[in-house]
PDB file of N, CA and C in Angstrom:
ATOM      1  N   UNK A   1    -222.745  29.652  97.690  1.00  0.00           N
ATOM      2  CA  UNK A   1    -221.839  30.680  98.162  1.00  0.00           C
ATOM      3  C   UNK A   1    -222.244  32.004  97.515  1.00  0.00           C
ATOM      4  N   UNK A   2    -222.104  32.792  98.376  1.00  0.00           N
ATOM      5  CA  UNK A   2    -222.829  34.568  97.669  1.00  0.00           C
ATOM      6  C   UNK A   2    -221.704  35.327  96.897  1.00  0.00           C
ATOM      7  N   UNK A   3    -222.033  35.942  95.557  1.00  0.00           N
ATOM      8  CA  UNK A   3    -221.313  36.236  94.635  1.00  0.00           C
ATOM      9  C   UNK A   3    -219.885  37.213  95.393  1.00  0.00           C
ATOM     10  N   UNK A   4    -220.261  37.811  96.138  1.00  0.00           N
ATOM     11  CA  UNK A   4    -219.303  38.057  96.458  1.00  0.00           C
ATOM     12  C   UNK A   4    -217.948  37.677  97.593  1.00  0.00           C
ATOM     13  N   UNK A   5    -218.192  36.787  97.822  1.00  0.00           N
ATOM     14  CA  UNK A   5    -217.344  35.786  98.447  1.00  0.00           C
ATOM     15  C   UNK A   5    -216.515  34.906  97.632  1.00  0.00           C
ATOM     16  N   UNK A   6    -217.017  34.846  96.221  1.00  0.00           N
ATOM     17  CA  UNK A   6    -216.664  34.387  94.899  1.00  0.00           C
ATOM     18  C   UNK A   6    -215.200  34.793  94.618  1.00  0.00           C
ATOM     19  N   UNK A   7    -213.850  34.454  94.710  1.00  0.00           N
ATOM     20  CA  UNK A   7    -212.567  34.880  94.557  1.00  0.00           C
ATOM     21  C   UNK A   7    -212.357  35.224  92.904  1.00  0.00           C
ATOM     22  N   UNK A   8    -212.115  36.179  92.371  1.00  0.00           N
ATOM     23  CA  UNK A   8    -211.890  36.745  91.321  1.00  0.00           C
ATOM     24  C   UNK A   8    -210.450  36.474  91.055  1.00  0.00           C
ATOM     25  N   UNK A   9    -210.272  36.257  89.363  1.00  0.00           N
ATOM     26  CA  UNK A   9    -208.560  35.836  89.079  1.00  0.00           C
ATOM     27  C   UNK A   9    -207.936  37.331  89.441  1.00  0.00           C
ATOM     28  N   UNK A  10    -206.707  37.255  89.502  1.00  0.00           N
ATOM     29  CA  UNK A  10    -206.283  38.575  90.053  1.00  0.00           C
ATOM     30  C   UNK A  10    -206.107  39.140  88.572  1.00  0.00           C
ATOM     31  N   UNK A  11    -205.539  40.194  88.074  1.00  0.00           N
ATOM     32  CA  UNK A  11    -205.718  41.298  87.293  1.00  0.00           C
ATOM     33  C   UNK A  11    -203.697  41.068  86.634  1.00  0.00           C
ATOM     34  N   UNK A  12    -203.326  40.840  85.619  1.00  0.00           N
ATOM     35  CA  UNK A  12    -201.866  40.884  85.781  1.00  0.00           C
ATOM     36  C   UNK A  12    -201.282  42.736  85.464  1.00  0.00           C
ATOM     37  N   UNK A  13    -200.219  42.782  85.679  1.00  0.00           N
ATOM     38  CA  UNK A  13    -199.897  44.310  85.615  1.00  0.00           C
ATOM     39  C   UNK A  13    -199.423  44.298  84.831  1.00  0.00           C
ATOM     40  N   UNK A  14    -199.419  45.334  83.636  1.00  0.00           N
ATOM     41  CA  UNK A  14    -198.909  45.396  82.705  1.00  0.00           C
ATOM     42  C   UNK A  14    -197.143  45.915  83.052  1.00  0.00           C
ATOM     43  N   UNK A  15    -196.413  45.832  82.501  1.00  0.00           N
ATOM     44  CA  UNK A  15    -195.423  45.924  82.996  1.00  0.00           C
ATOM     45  C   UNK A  15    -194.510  46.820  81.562  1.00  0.00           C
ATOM     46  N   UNK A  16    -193.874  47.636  81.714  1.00  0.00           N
ATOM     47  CA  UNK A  16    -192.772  48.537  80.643  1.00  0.00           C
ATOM     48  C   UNK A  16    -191.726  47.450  80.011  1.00  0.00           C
ATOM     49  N   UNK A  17    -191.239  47.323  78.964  1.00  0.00           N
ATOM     50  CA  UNK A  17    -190.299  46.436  78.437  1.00  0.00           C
ATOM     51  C   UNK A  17    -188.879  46.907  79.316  1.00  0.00           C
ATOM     52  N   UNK A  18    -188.283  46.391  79.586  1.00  0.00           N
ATOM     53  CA  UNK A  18    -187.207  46.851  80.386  1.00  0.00           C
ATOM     54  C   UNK A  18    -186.016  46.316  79.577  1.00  0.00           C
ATOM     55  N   UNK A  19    -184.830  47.079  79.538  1.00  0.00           N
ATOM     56  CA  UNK A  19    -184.108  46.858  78.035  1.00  0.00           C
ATOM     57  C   UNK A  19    -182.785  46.335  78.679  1.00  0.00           C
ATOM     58  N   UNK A  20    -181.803  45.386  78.055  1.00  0.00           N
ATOM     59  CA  UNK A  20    -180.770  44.689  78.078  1.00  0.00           C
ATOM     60  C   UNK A  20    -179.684  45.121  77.496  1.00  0.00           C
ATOM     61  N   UNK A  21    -178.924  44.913  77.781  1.00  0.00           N
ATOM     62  CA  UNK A  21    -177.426  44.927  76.288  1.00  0.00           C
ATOM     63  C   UNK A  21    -176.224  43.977  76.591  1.00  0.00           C
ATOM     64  N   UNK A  22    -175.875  43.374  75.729  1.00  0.00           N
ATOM     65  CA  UNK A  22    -174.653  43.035  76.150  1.00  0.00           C
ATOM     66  C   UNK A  22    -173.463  43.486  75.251  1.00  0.00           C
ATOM     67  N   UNK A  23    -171.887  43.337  76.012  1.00  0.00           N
ATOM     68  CA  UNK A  23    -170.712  44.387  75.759  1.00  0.00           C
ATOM     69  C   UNK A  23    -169.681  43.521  76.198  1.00  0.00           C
ATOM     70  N   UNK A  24    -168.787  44.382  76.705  1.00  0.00           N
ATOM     71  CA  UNK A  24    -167.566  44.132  77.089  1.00  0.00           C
ATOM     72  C   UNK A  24    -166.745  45.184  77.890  1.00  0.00           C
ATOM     73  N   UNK A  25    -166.019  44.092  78.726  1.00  0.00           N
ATOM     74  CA  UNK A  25    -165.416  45.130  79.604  1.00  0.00           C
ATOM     75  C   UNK A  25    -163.827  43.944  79.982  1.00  0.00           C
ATOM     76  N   UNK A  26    -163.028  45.290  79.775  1.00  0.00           N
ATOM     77  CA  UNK A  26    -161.804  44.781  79.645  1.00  0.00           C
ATOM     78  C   UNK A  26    -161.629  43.151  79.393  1.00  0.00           C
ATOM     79  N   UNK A  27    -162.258  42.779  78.221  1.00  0.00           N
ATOM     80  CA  UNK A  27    -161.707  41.560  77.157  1.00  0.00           C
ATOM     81  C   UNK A  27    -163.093  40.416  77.894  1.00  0.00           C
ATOM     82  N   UNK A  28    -163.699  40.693  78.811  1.00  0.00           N
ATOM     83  CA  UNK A  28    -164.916  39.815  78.758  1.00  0.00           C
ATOM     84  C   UNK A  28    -166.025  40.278  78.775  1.00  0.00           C
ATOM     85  N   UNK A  29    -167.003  39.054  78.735  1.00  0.00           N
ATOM     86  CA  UNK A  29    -168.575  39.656  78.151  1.00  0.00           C
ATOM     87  C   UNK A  29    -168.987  40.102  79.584  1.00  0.00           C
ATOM     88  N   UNK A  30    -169.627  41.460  79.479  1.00  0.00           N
ATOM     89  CA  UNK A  30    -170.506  42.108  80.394  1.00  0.00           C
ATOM     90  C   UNK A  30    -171.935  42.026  80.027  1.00  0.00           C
ATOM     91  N   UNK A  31    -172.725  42.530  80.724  1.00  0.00           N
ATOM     92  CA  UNK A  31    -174.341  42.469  80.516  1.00  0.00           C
ATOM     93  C   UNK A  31    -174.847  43.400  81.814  1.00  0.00           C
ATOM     94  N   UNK A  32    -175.583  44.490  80.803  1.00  0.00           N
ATOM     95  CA  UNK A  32    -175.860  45.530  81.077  1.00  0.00           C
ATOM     96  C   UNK A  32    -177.707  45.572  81.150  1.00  0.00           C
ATOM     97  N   UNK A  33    -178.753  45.457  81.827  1.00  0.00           N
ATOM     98  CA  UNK A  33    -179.934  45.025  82.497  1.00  0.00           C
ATOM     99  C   UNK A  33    -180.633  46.357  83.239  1.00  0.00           C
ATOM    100  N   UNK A  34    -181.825  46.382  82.551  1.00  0.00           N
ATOM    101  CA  UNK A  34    -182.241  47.809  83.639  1.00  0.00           C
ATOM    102  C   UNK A  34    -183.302  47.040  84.175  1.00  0.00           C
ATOM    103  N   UNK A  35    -183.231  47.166  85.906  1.00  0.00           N
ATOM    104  CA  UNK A  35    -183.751  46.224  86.554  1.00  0.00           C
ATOM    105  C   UNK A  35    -185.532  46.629  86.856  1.00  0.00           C
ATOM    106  N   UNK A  36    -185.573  48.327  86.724  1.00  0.00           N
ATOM    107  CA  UNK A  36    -186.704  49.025  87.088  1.00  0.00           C
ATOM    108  C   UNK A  36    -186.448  49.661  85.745  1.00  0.00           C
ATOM    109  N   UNK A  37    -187.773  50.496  85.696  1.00  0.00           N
ATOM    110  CA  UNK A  37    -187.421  51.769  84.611  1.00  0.00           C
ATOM    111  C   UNK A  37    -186.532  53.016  85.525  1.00  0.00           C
ATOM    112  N   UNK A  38    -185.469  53.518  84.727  1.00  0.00           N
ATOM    113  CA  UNK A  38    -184.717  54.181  84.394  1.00  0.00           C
ATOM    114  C   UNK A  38    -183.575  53.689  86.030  1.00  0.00           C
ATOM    115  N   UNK A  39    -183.040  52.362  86.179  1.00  0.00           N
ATOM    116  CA  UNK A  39    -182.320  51.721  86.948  1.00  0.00           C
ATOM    117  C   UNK A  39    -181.703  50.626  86.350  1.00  0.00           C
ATOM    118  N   UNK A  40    -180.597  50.703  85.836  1.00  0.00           N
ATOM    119  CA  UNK A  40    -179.221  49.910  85.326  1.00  0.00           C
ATOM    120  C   UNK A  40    -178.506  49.437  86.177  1.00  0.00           C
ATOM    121  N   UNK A  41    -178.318  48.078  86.235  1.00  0.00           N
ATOM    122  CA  UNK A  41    -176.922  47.651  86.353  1.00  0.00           C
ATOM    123  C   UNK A  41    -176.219  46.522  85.585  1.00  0.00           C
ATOM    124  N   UNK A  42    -174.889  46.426  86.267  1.00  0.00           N
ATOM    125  CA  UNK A  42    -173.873  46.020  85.199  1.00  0.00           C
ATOM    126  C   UNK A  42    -172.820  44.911  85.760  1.00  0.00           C
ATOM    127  N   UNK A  43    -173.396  43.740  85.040  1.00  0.00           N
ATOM    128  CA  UNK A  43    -172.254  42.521  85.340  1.00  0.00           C
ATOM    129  C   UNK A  43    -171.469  42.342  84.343  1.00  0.00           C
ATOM    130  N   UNK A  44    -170.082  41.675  85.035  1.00  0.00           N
ATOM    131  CA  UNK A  44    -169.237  41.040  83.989  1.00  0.00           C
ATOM    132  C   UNK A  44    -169.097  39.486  84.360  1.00  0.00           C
ATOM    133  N   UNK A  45    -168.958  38.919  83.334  1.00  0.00           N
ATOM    134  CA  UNK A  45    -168.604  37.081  82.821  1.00  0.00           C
ATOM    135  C   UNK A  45    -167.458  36.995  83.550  1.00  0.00           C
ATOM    136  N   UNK A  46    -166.510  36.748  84.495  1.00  0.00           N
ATOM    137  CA  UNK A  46    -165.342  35.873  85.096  1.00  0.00           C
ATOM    138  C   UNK A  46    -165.386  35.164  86.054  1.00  0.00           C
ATOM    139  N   UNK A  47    -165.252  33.956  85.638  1.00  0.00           N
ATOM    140  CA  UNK A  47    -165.466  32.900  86.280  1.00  0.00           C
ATOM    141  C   UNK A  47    -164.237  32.562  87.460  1.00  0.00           C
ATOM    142  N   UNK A  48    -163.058  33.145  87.004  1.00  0.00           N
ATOM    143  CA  UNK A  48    -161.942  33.173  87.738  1.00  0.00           C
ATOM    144  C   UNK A  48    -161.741  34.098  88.524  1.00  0.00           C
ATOM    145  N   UNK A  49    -162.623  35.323  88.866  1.00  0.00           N
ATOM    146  CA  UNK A  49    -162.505  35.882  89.736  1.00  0.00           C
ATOM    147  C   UNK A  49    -163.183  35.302  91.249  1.00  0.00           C
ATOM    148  N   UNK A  50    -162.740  35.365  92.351  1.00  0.00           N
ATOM    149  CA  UNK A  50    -163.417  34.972  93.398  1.00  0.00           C
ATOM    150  C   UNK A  50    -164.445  35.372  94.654  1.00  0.00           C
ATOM    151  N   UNK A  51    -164.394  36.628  93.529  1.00  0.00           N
ATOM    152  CA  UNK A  51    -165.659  37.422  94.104  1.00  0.00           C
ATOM    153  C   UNK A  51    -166.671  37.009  93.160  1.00  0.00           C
ATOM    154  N   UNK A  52    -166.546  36.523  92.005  1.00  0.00           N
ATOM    155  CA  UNK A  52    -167.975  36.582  91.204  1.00  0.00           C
ATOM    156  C   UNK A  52    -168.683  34.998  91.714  1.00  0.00           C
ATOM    157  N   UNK A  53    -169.597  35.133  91.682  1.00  0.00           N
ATOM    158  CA  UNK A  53    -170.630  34.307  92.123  1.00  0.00           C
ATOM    159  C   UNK A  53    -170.710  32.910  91.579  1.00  0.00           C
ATOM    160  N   UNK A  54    -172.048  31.879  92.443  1.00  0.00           N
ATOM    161  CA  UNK A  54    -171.717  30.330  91.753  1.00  0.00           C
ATOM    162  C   UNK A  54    -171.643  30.378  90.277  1.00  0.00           C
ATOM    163  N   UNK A  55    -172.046  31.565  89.267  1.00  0.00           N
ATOM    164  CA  UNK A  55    -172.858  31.493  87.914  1.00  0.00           C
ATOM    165  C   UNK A  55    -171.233  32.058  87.120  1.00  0.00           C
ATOM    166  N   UNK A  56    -170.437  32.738  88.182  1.00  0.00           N
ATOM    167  CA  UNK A  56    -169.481  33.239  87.051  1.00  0.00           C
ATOM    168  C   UNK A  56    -169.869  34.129  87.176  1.00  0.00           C
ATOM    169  N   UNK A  57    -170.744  35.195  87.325  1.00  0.00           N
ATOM    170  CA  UNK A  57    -171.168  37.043  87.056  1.00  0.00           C
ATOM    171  C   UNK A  57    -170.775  37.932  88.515  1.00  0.00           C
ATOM    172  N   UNK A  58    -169.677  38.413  87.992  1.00  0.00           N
ATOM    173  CA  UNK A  58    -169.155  39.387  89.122  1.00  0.00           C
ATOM    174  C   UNK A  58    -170.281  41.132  89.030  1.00  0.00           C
ATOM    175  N   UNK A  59    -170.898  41.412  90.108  1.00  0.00           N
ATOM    176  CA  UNK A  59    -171.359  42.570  89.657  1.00  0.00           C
ATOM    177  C   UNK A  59    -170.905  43.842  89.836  1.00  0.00           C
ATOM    178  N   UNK A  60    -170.755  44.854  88.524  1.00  0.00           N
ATOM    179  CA  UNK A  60    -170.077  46.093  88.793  1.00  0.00           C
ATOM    180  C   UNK A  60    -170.380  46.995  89.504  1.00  0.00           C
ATOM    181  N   UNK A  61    -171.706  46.919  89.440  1.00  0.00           N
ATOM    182  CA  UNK A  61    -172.556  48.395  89.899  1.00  0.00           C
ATOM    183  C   UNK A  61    -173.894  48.342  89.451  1.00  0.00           C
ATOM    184  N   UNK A  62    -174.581  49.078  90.321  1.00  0.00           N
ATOM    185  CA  UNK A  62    -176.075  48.941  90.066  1.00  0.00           C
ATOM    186  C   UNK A  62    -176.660  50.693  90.578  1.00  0.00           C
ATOM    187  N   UNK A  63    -177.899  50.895  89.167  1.00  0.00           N
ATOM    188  CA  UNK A  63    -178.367  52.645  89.827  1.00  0.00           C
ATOM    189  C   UNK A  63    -178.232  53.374  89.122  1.00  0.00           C
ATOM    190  N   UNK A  64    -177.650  53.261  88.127  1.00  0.00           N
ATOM    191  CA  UNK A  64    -177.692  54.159  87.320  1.00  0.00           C
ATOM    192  C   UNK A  64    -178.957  54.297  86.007  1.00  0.00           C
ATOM    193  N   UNK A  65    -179.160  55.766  85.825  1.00  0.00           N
ATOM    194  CA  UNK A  65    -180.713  56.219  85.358  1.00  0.00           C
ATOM    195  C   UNK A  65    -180.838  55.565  83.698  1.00  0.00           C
ATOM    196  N   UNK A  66    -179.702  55.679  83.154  1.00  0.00           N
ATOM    197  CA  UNK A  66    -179.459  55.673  81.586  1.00  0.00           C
ATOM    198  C   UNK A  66    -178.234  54.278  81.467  1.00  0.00           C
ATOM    199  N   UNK A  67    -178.425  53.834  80.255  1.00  0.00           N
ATOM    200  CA  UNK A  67    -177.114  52.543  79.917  1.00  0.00           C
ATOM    201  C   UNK A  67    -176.418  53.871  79.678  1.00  0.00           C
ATOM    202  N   UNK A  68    -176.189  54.961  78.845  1.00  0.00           N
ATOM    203  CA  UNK A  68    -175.054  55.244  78.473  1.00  0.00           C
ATOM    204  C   UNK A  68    -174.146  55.613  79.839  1.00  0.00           C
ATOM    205  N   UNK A  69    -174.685  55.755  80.824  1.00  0.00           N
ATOM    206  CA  UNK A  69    -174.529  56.476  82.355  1.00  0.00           C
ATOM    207  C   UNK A  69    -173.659  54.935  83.180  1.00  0.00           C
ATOM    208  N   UNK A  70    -174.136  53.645  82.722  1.00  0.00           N
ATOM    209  CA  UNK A  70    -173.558  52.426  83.021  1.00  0.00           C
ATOM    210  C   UNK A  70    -173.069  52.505  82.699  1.00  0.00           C
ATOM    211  N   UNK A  71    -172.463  52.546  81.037  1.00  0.00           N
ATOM    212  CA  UNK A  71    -171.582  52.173  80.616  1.00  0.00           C
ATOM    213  C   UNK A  71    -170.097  52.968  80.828  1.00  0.00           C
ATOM    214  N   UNK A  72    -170.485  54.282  80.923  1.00  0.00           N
ATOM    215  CA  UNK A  72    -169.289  55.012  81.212  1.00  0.00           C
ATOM    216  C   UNK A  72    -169.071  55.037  82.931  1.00  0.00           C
ATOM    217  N   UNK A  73    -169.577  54.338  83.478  1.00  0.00           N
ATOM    218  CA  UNK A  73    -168.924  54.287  85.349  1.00  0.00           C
ATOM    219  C   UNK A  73    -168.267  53.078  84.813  1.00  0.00           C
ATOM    220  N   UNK A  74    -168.511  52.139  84.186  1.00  0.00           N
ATOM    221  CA  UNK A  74    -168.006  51.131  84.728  1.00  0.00           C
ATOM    222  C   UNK A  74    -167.073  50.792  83.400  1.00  0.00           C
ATOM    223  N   UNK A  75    -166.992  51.683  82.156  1.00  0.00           N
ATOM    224  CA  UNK A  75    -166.069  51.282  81.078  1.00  0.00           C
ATOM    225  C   UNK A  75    -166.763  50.101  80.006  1.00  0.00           C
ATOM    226  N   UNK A  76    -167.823  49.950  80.561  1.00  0.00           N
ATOM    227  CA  UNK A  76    -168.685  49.032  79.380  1.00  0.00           C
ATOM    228  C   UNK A  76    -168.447  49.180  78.436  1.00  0.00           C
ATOM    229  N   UNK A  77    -168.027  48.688  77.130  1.00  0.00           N
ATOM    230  CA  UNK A  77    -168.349  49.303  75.571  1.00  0.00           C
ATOM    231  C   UNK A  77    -169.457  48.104  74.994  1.00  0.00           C
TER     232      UNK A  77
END
């Protein structure tokens, strides 16, 4: 087979650390996730709500540039 027909491993992308936090929001655990660089969003833990999902994580909001910018739309501390 001629070298260049030869499939090369692909190349991986280096990728930015993308940063986490977890908090609270009105008496349960939230978790605050920037999904891209400078793109946040923000779940909370209730399992008893019936909007939040099979896992229990209802989500608040998503889009915002900065955590401190999450945290104050949605009351995160």
């Amino acid at each position: 087979m001629p070298s260049e027909n030869v499939p090369t491993p692909a190349r991986a992308q280096s990728t930015a650390d993308l940063g986490s936090y977890y908090g609270t929001y009105r008496g349960k655990t939230a978790y605050a996730r920037e999904t891209s660089a400078g793109s946040w969003q923000v779940k909370v833990h209730d399992p008893t709500n019936r909007l939040a999902g099979h896992d229990g994580w209802l989500m608040l909001g998503t889009g915002w540039p900065t955590l401190p910018d999450a945290c104050a739309a949605t009351g995160m501390s």
